[in-house]
Protein backbone atom coordinates (compact mmCIF):
# COMPACT_ATOMS: atom_id res chain seq x y z
CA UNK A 1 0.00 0.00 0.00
CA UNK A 2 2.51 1.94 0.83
CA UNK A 3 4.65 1.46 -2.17
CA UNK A 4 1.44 2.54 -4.45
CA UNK A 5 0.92 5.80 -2.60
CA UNK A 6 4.62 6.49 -3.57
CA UNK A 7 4.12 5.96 -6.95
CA UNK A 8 1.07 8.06 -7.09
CA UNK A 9 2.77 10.49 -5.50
CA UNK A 10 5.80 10.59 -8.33
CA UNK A 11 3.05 10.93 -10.97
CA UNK A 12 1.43 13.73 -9.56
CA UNK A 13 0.93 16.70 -12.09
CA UNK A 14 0.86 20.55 -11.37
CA UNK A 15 -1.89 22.22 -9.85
CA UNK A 16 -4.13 24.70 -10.79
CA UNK A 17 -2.64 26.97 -8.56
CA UNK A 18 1.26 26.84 -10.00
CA UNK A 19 -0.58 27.28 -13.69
CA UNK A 20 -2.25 30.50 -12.73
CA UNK A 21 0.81 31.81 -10.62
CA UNK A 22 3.36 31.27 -13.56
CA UNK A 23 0.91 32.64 -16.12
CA UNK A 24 1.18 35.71 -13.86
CA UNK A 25 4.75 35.50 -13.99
CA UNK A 26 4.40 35.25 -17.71
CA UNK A 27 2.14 38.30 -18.46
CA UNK A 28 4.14 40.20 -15.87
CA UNK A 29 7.75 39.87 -17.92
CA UNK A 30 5.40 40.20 -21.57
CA UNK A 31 3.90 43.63 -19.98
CA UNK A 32 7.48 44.77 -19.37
CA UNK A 33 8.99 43.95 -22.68
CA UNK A 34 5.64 45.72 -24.56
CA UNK A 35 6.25 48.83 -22.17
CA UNK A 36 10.43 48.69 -23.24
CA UNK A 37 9.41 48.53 -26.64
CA UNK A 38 6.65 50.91 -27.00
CA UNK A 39 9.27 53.74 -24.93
CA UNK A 40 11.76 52.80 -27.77
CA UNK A 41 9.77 52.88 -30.59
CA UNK A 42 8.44 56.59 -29.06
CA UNK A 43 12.26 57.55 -29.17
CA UNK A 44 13.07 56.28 -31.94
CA UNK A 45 10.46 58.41 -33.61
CA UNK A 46 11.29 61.31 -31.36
CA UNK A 47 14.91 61.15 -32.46
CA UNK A 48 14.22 60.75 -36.34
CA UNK A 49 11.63 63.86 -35.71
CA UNK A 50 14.14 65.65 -33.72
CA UNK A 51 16.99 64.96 -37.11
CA UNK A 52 14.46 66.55 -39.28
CA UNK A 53 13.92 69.11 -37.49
CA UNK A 54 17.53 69.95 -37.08
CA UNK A 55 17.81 69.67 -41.25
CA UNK A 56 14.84 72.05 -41.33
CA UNK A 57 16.50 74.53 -39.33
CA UNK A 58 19.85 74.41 -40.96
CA UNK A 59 18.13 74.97 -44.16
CA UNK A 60 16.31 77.83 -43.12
CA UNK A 61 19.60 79.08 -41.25
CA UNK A 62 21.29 78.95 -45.10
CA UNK A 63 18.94 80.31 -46.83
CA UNK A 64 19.03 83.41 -44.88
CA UNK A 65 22.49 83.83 -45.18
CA UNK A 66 22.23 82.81 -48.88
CA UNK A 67 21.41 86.51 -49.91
CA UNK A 68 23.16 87.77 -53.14
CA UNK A 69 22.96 91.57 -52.39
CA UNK A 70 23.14 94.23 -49.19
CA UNK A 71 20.05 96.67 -51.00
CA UNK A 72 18.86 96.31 -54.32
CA UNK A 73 18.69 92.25 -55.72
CA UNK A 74 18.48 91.85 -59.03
CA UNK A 75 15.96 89.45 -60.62
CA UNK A 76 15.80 86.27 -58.85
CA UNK A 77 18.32 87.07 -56.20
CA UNK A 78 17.42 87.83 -52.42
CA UNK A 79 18.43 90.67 -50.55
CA UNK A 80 20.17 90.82 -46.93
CA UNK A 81 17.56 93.82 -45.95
CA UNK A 82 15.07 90.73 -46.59
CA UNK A 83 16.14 88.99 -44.01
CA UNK A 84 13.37 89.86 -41.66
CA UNK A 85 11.29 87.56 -39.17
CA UNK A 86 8.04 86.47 -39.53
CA UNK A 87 5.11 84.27 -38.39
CA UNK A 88 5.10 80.63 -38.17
CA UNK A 89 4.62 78.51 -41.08
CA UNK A 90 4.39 75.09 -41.86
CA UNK A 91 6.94 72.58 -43.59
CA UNK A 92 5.62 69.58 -45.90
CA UNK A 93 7.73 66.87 -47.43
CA UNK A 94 9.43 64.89 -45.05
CA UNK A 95 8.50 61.29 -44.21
CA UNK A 96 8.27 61.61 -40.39
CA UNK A 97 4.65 61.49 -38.91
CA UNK A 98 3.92 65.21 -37.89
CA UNK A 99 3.91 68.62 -39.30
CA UNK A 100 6.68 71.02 -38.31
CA UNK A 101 6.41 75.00 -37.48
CA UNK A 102 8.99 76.91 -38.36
CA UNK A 103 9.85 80.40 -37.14
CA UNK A 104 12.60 83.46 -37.89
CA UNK A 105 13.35 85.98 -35.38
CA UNK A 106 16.20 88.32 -36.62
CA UNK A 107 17.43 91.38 -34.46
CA UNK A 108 19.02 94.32 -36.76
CA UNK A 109 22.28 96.10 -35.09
CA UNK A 110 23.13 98.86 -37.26
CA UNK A 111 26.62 99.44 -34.56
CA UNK A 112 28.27 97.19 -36.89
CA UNK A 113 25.93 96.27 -38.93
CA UNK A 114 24.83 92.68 -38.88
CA UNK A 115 21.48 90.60 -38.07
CA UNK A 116 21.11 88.78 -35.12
CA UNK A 117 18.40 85.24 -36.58
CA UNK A 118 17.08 82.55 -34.54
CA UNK A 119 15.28 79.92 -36.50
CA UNK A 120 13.17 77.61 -34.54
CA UNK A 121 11.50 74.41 -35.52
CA UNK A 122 8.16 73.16 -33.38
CA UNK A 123 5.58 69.84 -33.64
CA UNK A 124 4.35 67.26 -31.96
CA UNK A 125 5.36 64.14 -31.10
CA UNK A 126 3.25 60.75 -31.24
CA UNK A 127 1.82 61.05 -27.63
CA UNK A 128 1.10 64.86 -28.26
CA UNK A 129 4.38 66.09 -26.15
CA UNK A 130 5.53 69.47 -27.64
CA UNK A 131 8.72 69.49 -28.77
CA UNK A 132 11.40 71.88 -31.09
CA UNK A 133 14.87 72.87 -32.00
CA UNK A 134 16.69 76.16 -31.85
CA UNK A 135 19.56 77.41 -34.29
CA UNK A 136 20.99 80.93 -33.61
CA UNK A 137 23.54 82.71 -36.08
CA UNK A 138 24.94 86.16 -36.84
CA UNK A 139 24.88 87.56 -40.59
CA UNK A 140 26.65 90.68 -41.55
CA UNK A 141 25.85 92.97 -44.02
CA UNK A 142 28.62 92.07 -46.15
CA UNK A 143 28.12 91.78 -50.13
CA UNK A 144 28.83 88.06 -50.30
CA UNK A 145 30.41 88.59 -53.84
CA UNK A 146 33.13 90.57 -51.75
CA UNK A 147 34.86 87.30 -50.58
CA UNK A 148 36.03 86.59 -53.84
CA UNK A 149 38.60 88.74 -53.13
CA UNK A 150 40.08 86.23 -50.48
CA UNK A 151 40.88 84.28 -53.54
CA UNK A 152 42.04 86.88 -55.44
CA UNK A 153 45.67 87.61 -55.85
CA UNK A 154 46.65 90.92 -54.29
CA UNK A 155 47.46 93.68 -56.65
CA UNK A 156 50.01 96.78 -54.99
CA UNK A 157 49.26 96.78 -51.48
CA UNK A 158 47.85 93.83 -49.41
CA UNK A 159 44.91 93.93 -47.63
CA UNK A 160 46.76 92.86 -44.18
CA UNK A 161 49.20 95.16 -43.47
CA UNK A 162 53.05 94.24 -43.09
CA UNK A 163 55.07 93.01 -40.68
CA UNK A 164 51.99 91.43 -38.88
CA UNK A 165 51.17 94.87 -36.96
CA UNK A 166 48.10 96.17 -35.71
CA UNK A 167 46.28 98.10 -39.05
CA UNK A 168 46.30 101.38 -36.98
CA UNK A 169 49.93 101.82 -37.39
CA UNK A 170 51.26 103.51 -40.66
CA UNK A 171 52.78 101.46 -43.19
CA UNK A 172 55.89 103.53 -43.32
CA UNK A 173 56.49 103.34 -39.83
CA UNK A 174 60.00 101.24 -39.18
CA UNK A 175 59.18 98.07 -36.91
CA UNK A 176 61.94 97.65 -34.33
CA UNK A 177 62.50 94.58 -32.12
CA UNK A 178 60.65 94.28 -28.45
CA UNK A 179 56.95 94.49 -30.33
CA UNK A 180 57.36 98.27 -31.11
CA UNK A 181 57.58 100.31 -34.00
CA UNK A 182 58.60 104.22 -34.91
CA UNK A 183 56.92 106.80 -36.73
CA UNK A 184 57.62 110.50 -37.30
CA UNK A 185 54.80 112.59 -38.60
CA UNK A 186 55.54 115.26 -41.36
CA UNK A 187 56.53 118.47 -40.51
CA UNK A 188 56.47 120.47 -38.44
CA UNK A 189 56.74 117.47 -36.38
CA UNK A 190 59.78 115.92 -38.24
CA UNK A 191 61.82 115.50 -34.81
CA UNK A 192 59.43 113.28 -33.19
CA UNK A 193 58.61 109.97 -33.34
CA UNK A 194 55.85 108.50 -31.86
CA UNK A 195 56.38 104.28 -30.92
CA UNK A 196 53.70 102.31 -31.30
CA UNK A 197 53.14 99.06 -29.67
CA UNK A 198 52.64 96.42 -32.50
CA UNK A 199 49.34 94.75 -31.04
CA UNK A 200 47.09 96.98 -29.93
CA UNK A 201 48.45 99.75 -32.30
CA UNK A 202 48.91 102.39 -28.91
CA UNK A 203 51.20 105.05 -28.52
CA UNK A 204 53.13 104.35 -25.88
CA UNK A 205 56.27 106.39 -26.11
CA UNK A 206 57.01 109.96 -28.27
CA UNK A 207 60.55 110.87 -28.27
CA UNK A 208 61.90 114.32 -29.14
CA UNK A 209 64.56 116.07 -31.18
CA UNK A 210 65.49 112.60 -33.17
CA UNK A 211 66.90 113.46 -36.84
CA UNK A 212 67.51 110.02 -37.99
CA UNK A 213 65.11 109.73 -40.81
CA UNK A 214 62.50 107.56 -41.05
CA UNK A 215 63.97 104.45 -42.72
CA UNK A 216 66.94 104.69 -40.39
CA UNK A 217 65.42 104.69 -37.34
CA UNK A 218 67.09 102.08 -34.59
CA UNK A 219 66.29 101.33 -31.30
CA UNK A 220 69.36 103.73 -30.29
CA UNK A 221 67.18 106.75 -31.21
CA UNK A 222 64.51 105.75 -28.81
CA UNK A 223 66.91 105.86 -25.37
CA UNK A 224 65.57 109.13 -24.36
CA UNK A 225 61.72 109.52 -24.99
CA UNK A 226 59.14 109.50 -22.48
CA UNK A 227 57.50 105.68 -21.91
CA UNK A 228 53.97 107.07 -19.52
CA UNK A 229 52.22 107.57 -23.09
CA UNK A 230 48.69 106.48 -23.15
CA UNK A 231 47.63 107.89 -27.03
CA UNK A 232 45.54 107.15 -30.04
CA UNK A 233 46.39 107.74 -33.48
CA UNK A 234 43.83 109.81 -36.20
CA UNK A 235 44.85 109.89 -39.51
CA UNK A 236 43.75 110.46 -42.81
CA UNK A 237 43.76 112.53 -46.12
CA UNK A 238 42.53 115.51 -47.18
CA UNK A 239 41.73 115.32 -50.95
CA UNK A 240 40.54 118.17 -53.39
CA UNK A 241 38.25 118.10 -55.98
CA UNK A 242 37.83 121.91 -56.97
CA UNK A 243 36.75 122.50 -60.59
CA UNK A 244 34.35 125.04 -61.51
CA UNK A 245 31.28 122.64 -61.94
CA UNK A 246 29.03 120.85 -59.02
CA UNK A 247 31.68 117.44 -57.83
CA UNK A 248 29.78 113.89 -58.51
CA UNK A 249 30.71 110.98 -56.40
CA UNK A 250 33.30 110.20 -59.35
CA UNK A 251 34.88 113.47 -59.17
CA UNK A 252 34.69 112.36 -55.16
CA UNK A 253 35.96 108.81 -55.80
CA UNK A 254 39.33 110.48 -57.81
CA UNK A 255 39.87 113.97 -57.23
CA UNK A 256 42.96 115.00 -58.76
CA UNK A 257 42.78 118.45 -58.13
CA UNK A 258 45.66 120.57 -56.99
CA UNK A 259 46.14 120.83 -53.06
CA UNK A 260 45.80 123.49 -50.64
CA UNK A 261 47.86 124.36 -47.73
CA UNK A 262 46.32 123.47 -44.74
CA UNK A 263 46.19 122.01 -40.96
CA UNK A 264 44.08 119.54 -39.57
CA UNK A 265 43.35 120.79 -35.23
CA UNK A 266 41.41 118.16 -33.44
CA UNK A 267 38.87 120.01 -30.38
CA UNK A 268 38.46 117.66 -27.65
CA UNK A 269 34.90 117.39 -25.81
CA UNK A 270 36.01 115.34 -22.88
CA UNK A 271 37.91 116.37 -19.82
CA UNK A 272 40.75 115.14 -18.34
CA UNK A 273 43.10 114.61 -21.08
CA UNK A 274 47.28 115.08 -20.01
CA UNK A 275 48.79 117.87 -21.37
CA UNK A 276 49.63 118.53 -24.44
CA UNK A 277 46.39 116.40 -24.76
CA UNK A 278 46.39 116.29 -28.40
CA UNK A 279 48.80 117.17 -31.88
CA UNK A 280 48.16 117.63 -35.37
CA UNK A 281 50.96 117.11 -38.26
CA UNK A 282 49.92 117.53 -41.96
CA UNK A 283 51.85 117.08 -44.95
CA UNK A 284 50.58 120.14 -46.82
CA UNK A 285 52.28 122.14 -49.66
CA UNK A 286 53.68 125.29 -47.52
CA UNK A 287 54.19 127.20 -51.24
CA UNK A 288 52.15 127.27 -54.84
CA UNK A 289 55.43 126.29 -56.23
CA UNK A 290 54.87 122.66 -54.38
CA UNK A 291 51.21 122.80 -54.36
CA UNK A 292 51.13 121.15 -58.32
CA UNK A 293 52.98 118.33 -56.95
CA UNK A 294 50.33 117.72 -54.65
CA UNK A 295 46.57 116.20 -55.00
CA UNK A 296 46.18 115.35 -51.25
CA UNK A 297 47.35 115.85 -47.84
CA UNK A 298 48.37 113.41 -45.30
CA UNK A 299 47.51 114.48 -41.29
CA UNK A 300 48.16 112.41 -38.67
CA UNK A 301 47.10 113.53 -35.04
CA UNK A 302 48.13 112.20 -31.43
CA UNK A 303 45.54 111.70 -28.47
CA UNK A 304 46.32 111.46 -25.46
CA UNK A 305 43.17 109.13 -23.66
CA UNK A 306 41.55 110.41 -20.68
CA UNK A 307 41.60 108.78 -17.56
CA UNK A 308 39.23 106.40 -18.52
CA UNK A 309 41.42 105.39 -21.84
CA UNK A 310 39.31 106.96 -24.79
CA UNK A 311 38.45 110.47 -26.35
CA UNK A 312 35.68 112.55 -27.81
CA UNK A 313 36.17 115.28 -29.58
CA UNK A 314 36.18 116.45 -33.25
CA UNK A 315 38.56 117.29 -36.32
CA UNK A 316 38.36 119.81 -38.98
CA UNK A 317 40.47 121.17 -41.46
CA UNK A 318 42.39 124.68 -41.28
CA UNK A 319 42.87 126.61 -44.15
CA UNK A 320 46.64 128.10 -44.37
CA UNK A 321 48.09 130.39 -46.42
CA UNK A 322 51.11 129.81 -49.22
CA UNK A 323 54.43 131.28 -49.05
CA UNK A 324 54.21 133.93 -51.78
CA UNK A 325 51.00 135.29 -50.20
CA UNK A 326 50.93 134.97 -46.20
CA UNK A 327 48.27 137.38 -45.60
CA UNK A 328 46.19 135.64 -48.07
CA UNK A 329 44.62 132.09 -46.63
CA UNK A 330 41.93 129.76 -48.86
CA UNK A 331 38.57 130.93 -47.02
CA UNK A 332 35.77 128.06 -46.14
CA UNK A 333 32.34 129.15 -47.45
CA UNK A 334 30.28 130.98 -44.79
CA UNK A 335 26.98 128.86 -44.53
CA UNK A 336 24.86 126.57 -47.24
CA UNK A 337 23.83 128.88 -49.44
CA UNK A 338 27.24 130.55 -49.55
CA UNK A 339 28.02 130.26 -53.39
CA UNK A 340 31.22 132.20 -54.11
CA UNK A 341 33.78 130.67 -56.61
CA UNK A 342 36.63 132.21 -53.84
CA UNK A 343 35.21 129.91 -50.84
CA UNK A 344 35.35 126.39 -49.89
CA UNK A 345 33.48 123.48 -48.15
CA UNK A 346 35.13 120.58 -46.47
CA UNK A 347 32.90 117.50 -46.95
CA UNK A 348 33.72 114.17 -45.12
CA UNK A 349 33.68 110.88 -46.17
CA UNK A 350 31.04 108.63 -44.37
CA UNK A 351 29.06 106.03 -45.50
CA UNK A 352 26.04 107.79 -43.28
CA UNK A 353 23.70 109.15 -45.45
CA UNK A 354 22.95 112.49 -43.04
CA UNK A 355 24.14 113.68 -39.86
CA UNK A 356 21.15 111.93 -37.79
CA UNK A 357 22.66 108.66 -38.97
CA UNK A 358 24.43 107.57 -36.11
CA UNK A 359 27.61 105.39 -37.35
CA UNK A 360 30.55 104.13 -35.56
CA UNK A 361 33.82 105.85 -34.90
CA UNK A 362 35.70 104.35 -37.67
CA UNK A 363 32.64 105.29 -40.06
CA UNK A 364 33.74 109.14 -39.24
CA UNK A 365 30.79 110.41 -37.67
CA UNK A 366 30.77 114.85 -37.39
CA UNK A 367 31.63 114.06 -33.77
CA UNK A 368 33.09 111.11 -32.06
CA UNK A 369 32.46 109.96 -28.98
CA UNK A 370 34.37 107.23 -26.76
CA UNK A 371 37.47 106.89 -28.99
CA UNK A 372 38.95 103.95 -27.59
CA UNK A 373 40.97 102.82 -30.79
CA UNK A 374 43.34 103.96 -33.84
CA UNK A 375 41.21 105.61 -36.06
CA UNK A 376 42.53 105.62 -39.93
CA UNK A 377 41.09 107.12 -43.43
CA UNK A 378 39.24 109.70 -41.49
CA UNK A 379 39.35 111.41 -45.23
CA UNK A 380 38.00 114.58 -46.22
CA UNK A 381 37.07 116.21 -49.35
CA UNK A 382 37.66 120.06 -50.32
CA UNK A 383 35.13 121.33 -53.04
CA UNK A 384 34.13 124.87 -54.14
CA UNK A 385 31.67 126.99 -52.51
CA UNK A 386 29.85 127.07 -55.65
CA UNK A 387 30.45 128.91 -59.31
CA UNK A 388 29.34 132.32 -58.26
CA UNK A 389 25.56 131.88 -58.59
CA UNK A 390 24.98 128.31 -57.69
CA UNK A 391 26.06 126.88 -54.64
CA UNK A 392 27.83 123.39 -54.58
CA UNK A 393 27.08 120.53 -52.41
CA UNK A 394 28.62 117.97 -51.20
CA UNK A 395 28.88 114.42 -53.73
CA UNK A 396 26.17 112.08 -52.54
CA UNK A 397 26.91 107.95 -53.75
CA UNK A 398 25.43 104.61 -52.70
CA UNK A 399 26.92 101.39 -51.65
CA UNK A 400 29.00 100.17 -53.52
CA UNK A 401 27.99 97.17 -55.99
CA UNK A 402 30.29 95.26 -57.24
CA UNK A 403 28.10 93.00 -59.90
CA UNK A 404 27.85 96.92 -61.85
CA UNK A 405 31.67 97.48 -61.14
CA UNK A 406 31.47 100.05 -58.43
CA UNK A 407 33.94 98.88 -55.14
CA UNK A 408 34.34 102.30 -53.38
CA UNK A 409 31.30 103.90 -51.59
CA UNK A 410 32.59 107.35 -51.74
CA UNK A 411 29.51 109.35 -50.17
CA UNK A 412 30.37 112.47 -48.57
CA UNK A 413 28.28 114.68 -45.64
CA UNK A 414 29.25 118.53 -45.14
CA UNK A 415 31.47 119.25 -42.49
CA UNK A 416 32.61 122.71 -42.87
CA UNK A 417 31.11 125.03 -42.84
CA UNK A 418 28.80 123.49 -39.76
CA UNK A 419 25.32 122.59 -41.05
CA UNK A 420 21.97 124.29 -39.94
């Protein structure tokens, strides 16, 4: 009896009980691997969403830097003052299951100029979560058919400057060892030299009573000159275009008329300035014997910064007498309507197209403000009051484009005498 019960006992099956329990078990573990899947098939499709979406944005991000012109496009060609934002719109095409939003926010700076765009693509995902991608960029308002020239081979003078300097610094100046380099402005200045460090183009030293000349300038020269210089350069030309008829912005883009004799002085509007807070040099002809030799006048000037290292102030030009008739200097017209053929106006070049245009310092504004860097081709322009009966104004251009062969903007605002 015994023996039998054992036997049953080894045949015994599994209960109804164990069955239910490990079909639990079962379901539990299936559950789990439908959850794991349906989370990875969610971001899967997030992630192929999210790729589009990145695509979209980098499109849009390129084709608003893909303009072809700053103003005026031609036919079929896109502008950079186009670049504007606007409302949302919708995107069609791709293969992912939603529709996609796209937006452009751009920012205009005119201080330099440039557009600040942020493109940003929105949609849903599959269980409704919102979701979107950002792309932020900075365009300038730079013709793009301008970088040909980085392939171009240069032609004279290079665009960077020699010696690896800072661009402030004259060319002619002689770099020395130690980082520096010399420079003596024309006379009446011809015993000074002013040393400028080569990085951040500052004056940092002037020395006196040196007559080396400028090519044979060594560091010997330099012993005795005063080193607690904190100065800016200004420089430019003063060019003349003064024929009898009203100046265009050719007769602006290459005067070749004859020069004057002249002085560039430089009236500072903030305080604080060292003594002899600032100096003028220009290379003018001093006689009418030299003057046909000469179709434009160099000037540099030296700052000296405040205490908070800049300047404000503002330059004009001085009319001087020749030689052969000292009591007799060029005379600058006496207001707008001034129209003798005896007189003269100064005009600056400025790409500003009035005097309410604010531009930066290096953009010659009628009165700068903060000078906290070499400023270069601060130009002027001399032109006749006017023929007698008409007066003359100053030549007017727009930017330059070079697709109709015009590289120079060479627009010019009144400076002297003072406008109204």
């Amino acid at each position: 009896m015994k023996a039998r019960w054992s036997a049953l006992r080894m045949r015994r099956g599994t209960s109804l009980v164990e069955a239910l329990v490990a079909m639990a078990v079962m379901a539990l573990g299936m559950l789990a691997v439908v959850g794991i899947q349906s989370t990875l098939r969610l971001n899967a499709d997030v992630a192929k969403q999210r790729s589009e979406a990145v695509r979209i944005a980098q499109e849009a991000m390129e084709a608003a830097r893909g303009f072809s012109a700053v103003e005026a496009p031609g036919q079929g060609q896109t502008a950079y003052a186009a670049v504007v934002g606007g409302q949302a719109q919708a995107v069609e095409g791709y293969t992912t299951n939603t529709t996609y939003l796209v937006t452009r926010s751009v920012v205009t700076h005119t201080d330099a100029p440039r557009k600040d765009i942020r493109i940003r693509v929105a949609w849903e995902d599959r269980s409704g979560q919102a979701q979107a991608v950002e792309l932020s960029s900075i365009v300038g308002a730079n013709d793009p058919r301008l970088a040909l020239l980085l392939g171009a081979r240069p032609n004279g003078i290079p665009v960077r400057q020699p010696l690896g300097r800072h661009e402030g610094i004259p060319p002619s100046a002689k770099a020395l060892p130690q980082g520096i380099s010399a420079f003596k402005p024309p006379a009446p200045g011809g015993d000074l030299v002013w040393v400028f460090n080569n990085g951040t183009g500052l004056i940092t030293s002037v020395c006196t009573g040196v007559l080396t000349e400028q090519a044979e300038l060594t560091e010997a020269d330099l012993a005795n000159c005063s080193t607690d210089v904190h100065a800016l350069l200004l420089a430019g030309f003063v060019r003349f275009a003064t024929g009898t008829q009203q100046p265009t912005a050719a007769d602006a883009e290459n005067p070749s008329s004859q020069a004057l004799n002249l002085d560039v002085n430089l009236t500072l509007t903030s305080t604080g300035h060292p003594f002899p807070y600032r100096q003028c040099f220009a290379s003018a002809p001093v006689s009418q014997s030299l003057a046909s030799l000469f179709t434009d006048v160099a000037y540099f000037c030296i700052v000296y910064l405040d205490g908070e290292g800049q300047w404000s102030g503002r330059s004009s030009v001085v009319p001087l007498a020749f030689l052969e008739l000292p009591d007799s200097p060029w005379l600058i017209a006496e207001n707008a309507a001034d129209a003798s053929a005896d007189r003269y106006r100064v005009c600056r070049y400025t790409p500003a197209s009035s005097d309410s245009v604010k531009v930066p310092n290096r953009d010659h504004p009628r009165t700068y403000i903060g000078v906290k860097a070499p400023l270069w081709n601060q130009n002027f322009l001399v032109i006749r009051a006017g023929d007698g009966t008409q007066a003359f104004t100053c030549p007017t251009d727009s930017p330059a484009n070079p697709a109709a062969g015009d590289l120079v903007n060479s627009n010019t605002l009144v400076h002297q005498p003072a406008p109204t």
